[in-house]
N, C-alpha and C. Protein backbone atom coordinates (compact mmCIF):
# COMPACT_ATOMS: atom_id res chain seq x y z
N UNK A 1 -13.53 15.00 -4.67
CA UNK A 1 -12.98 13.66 -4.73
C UNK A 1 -12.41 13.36 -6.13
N UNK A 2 -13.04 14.11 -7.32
CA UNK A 2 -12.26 13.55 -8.71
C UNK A 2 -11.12 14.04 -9.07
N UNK A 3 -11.26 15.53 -8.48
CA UNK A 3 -9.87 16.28 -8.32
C UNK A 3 -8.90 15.60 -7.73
N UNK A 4 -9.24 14.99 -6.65
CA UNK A 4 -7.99 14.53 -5.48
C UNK A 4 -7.43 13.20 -6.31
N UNK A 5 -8.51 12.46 -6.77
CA UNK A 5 -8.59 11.00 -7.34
C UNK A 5 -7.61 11.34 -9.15
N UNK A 6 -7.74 12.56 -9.55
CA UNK A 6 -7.13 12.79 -10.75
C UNK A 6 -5.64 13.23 -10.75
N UNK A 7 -5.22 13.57 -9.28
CA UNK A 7 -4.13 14.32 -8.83
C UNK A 7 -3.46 12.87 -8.71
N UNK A 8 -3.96 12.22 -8.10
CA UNK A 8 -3.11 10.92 -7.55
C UNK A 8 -2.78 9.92 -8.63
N UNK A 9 -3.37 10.12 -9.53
CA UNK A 9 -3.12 9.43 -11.04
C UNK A 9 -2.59 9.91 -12.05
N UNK A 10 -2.14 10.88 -11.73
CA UNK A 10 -0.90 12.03 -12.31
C UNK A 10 0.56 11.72 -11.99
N UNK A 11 0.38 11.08 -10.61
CA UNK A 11 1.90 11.04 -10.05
C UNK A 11 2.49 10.10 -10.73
N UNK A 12 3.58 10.76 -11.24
CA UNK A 12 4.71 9.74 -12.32
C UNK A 12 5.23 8.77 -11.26
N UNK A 13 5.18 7.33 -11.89
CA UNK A 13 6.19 6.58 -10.95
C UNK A 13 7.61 6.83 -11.79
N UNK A 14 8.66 6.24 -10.46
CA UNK A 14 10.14 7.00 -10.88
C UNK A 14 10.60 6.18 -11.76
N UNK A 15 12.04 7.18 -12.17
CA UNK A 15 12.28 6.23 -13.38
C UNK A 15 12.85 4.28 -13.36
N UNK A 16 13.69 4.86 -12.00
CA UNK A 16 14.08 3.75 -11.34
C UNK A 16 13.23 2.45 -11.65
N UNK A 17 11.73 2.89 -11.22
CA UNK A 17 10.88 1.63 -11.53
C UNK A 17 9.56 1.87 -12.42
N UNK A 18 9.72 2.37 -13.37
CA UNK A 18 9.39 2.39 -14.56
C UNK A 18 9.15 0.98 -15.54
N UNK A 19 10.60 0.63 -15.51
CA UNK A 19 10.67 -0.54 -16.05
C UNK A 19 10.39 -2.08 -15.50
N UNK A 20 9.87 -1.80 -14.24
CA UNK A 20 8.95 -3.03 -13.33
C UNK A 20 7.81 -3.18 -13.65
N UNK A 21 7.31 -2.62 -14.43
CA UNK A 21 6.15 -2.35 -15.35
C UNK A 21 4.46 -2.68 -13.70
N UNK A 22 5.09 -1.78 -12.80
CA UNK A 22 4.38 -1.68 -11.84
C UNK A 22 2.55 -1.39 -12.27
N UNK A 23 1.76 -1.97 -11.98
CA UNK A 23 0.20 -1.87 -12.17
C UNK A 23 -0.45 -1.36 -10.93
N UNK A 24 -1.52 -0.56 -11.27
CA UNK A 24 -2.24 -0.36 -10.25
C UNK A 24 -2.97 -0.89 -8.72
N UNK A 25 -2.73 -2.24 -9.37
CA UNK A 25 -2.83 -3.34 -7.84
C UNK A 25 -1.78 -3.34 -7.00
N UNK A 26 -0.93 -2.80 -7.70
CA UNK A 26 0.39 -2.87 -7.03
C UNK A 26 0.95 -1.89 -5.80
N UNK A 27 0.23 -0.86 -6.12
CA UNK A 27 0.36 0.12 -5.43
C UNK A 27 -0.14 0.35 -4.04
N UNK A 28 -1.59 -0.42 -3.90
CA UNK A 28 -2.05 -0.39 -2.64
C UNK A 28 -1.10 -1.27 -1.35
N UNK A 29 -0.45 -2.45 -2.18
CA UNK A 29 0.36 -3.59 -1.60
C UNK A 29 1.57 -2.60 -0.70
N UNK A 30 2.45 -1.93 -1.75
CA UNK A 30 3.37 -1.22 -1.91
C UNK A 30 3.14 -0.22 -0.36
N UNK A 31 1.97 0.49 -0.37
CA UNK A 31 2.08 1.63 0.52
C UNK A 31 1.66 1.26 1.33
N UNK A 32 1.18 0.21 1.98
CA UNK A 32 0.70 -0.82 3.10
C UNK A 32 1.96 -1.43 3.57
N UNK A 33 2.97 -2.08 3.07
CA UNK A 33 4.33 -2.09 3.46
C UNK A 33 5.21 -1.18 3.57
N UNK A 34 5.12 0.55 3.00
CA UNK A 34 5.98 1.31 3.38
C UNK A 34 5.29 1.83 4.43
N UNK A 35 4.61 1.87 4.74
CA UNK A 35 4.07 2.69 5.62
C UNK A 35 3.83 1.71 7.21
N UNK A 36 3.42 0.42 7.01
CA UNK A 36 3.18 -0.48 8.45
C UNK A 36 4.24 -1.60 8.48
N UNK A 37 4.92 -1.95 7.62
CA UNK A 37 6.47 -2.17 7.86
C UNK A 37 6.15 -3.57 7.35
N UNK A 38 7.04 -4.49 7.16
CA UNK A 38 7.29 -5.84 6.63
C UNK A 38 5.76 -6.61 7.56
N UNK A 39 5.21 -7.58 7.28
CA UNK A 39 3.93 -8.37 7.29
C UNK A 39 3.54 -9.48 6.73
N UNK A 40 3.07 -10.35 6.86
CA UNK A 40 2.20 -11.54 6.37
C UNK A 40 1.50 -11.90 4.98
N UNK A 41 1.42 -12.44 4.09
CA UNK A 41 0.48 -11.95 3.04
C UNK A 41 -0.92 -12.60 3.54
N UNK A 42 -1.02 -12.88 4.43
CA UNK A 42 -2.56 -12.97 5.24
C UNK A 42 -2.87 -11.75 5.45
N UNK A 43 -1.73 -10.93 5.93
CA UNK A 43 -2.01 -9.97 6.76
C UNK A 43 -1.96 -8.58 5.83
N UNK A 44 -1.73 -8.53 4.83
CA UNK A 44 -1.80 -7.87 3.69
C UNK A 44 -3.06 -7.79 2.63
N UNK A 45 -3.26 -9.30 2.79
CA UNK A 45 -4.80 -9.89 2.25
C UNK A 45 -6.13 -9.23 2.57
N UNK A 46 -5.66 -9.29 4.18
CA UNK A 46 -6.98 -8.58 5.04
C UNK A 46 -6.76 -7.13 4.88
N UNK A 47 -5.90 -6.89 4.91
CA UNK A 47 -6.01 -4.75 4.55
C UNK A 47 -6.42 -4.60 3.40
N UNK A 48 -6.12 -5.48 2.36
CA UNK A 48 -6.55 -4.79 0.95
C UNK A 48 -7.96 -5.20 0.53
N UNK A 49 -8.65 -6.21 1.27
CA UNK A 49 -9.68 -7.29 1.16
C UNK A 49 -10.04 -8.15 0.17
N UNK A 50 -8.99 -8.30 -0.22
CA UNK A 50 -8.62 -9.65 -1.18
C UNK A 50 -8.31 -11.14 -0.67
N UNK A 51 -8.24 -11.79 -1.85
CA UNK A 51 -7.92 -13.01 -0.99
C UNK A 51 -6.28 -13.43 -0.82
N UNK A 52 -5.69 -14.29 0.30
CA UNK A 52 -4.67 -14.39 0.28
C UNK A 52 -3.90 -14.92 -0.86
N UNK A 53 -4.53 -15.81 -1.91
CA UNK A 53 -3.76 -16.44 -3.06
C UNK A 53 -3.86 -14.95 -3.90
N UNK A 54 -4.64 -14.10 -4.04
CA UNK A 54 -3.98 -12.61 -4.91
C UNK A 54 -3.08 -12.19 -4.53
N UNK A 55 -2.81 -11.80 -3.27
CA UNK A 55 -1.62 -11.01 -3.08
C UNK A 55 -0.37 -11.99 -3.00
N UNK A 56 -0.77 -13.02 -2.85
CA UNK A 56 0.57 -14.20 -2.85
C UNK A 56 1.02 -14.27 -4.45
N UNK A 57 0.53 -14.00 -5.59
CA UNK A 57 0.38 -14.23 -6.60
C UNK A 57 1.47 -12.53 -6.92
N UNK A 58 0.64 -11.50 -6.58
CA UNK A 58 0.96 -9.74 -6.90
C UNK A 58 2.71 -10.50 -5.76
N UNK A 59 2.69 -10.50 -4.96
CA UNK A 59 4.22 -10.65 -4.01
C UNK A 59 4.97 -11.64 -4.78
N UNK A 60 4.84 -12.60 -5.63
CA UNK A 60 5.86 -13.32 -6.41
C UNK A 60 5.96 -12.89 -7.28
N UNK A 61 5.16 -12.32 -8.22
CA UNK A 61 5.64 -11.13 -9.38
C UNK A 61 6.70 -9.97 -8.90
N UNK A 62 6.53 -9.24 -7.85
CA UNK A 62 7.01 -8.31 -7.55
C UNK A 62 8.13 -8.58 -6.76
N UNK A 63 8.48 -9.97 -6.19
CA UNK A 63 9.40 -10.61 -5.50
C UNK A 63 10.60 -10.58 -6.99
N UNK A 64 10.02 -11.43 -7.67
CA UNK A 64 10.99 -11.64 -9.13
C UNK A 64 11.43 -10.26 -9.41
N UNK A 65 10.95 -9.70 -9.59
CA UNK A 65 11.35 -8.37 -10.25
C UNK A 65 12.32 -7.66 -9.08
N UNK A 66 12.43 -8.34 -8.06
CA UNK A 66 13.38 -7.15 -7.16
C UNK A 66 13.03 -6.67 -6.26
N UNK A 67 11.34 -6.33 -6.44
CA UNK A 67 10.68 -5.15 -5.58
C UNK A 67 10.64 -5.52 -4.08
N UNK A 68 10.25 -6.69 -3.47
CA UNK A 68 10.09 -7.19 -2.59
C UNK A 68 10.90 -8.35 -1.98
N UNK A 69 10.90 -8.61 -0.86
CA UNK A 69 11.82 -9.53 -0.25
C UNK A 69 11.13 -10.12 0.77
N UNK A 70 10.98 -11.68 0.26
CA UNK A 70 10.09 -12.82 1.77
C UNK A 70 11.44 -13.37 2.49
N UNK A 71 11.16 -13.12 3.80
CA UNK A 71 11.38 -13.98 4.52
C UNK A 71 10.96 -14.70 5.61
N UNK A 72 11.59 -15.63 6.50
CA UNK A 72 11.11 -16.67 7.19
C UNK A 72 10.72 -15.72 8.33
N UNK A 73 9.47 -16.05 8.51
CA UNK A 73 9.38 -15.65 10.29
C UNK A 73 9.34 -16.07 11.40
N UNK A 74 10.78 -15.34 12.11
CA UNK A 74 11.11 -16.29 13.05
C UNK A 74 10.01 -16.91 14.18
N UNK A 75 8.99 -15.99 14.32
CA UNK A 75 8.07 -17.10 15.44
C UNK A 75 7.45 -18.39 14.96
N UNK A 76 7.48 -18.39 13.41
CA UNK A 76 6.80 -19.26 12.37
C UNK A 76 7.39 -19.50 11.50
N UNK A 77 7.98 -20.74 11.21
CA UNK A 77 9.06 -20.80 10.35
C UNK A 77 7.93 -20.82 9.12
N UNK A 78 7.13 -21.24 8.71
CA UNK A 78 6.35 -21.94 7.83
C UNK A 78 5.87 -20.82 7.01
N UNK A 79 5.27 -19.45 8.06
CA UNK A 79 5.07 -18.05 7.53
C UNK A 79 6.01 -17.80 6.83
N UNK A 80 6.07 -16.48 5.74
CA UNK A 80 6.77 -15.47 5.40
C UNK A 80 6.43 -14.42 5.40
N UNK A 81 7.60 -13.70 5.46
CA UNK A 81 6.78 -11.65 5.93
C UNK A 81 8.02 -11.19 4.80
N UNK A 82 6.45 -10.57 4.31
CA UNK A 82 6.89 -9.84 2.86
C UNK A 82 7.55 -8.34 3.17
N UNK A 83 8.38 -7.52 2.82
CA UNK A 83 8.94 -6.36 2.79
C UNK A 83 9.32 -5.61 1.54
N UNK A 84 9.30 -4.72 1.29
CA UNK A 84 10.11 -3.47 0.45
C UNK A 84 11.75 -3.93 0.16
N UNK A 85 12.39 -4.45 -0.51
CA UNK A 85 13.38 -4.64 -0.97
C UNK A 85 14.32 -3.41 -0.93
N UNK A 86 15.52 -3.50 0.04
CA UNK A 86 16.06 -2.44 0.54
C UNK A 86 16.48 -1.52 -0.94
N UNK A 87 17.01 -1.91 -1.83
CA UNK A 87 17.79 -1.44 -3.01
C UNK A 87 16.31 -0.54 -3.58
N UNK A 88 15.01 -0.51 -3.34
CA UNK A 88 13.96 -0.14 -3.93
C UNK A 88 13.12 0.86 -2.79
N UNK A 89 13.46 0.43 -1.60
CA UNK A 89 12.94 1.41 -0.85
C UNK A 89 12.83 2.96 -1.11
N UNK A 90 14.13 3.75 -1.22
CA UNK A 90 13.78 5.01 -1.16
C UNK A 90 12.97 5.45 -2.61
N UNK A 91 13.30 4.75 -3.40
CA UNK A 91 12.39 4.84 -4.38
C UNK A 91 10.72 5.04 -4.14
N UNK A 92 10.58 3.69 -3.71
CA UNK A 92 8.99 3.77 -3.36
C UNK A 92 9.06 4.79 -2.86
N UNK A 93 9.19 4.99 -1.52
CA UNK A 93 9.02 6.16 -0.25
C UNK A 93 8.94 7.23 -1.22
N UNK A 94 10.05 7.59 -1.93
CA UNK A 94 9.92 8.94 -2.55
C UNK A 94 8.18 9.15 -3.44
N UNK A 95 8.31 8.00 -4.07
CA UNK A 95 7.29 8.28 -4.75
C UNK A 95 5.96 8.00 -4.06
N UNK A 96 5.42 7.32 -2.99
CA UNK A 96 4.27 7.19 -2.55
C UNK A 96 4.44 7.88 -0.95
N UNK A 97 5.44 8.23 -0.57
CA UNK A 97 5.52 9.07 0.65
C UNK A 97 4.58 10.16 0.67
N UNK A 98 5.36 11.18 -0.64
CA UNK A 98 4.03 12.32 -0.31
C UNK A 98 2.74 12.43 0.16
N UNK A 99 2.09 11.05 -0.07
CA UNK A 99 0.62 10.89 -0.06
C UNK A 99 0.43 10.96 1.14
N UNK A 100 1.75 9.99 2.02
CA UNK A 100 1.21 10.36 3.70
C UNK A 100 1.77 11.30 4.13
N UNK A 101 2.41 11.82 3.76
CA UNK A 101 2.81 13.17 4.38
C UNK A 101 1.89 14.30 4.22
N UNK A 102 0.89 14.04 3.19
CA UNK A 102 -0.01 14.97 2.98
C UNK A 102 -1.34 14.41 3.75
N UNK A 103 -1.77 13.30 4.06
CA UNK A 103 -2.67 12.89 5.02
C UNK A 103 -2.54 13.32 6.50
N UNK A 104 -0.99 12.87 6.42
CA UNK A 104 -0.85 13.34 8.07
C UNK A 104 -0.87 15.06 8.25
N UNK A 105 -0.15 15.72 7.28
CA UNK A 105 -1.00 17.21 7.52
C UNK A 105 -2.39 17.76 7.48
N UNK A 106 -3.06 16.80 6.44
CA UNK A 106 -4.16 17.34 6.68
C UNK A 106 -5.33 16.77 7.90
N UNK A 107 -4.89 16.17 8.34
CA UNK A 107 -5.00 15.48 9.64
C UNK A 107 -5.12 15.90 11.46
N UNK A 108 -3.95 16.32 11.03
CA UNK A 108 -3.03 16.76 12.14
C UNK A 108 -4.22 17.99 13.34
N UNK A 109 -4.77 18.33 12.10
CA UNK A 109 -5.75 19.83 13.37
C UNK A 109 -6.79 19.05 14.11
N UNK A 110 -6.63 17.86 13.10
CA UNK A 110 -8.41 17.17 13.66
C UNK A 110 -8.15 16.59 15.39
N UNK A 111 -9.18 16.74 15.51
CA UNK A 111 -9.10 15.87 17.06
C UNK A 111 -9.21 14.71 16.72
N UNK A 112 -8.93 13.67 17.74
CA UNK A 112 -9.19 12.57 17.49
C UNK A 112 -10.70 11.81 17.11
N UNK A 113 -12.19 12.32 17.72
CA UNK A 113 -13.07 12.22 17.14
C UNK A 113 -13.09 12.99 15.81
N UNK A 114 -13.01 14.16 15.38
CA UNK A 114 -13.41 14.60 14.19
C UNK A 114 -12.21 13.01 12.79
N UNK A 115 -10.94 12.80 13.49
CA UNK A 115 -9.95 12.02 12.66
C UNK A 115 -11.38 10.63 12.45
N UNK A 116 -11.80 10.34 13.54
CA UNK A 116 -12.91 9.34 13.52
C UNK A 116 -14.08 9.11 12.30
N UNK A 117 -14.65 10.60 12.87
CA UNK A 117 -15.92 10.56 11.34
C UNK A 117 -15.17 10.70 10.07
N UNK A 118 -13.99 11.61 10.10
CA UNK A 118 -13.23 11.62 8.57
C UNK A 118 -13.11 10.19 7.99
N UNK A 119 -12.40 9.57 8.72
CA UNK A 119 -12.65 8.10 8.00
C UNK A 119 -13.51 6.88 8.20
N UNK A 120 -14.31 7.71 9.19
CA UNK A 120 -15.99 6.81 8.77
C UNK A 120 -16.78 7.37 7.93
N UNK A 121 -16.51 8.90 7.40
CA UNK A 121 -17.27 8.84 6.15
C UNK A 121 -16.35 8.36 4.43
N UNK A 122 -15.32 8.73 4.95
CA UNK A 122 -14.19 7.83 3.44
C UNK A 122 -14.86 6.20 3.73
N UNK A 123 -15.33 5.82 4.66
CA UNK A 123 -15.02 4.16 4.58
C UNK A 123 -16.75 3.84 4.48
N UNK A 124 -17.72 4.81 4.54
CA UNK A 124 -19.06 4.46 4.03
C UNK A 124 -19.14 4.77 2.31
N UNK A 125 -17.94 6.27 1.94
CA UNK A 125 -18.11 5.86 0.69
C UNK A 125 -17.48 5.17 -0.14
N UNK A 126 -16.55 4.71 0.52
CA UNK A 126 -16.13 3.45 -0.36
C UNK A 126 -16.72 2.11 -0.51
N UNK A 127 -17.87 2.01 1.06
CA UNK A 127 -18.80 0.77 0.97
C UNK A 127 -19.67 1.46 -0.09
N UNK A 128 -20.30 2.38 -0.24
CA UNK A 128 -21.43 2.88 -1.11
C UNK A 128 -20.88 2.50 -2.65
N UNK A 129 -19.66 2.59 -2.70
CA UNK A 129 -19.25 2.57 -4.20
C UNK A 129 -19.41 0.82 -4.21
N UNK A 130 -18.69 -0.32 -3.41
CA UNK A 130 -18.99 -1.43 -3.74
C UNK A 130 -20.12 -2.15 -3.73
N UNK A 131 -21.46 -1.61 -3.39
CA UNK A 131 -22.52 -1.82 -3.66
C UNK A 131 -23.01 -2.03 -5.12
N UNK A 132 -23.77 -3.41 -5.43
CA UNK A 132 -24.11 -3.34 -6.30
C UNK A 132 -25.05 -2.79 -6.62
């Protein structure tokens, strides 16, 4: 795990967005929208398990800067569904793609129970780590 965890903190972000002076909170936001597509910041809130005024807070920083784009949702005018800012997309993708492309291969042999315990034991040790 420190290996894998040291590999992933190696990866240069591109130069492109370098100068967005992108932070580590940022990133989980980021690959939760490239990967499950434009969304809610409720609904963003609950994947990352934060509260909704953080990520509403991380999405107007990153809105200003370019990175992201709210708009109205049409079943709810009142909602907004946050997205990847087209001009920034392949960027991200390039740079946080690999990660799922390398999940989904290493993935891929498991059956669907063994895919099961794999991430019921990632998701007990990540409860074990937030234990006080």
């Amino acid at each position: 795990m420190p290996r894998m965890v040291g590999r992933v903190k190696r990866i240069k972000v591109p130069d492109e967005l370098r100068s967005l002076d992108l932070a580590p909170r940022h990133l989980s936001l980021l690959a939760y929208l490239l990967f499950d597509g434009p969304m809610s910041v409720n609904d963003i809130a609950a994947r990352l398990g934060v509260a909704p005024t953080t990520v509403s807070l991380m999405v107007g920083d990153l809105s200003r800067k370019g990175v992201l784009a709210r708009q109205e949702d049409p079943a709810d005018r009142r909602r907004k569904i946050v997205s990847i800012a087209d001009e920034h997309r392949a960027s991200i993708d390039g740079w946080l793609g690999r990660g799922a492309l390398a999940w989904r291969r290493a993935l891929a042999p498991l059956t669907p129970a063994e895919r099961k315990l794999f991430i019921d034991t990632l998701t007990a040790y990540e409860d074990g780590l937030a234990e006080e």
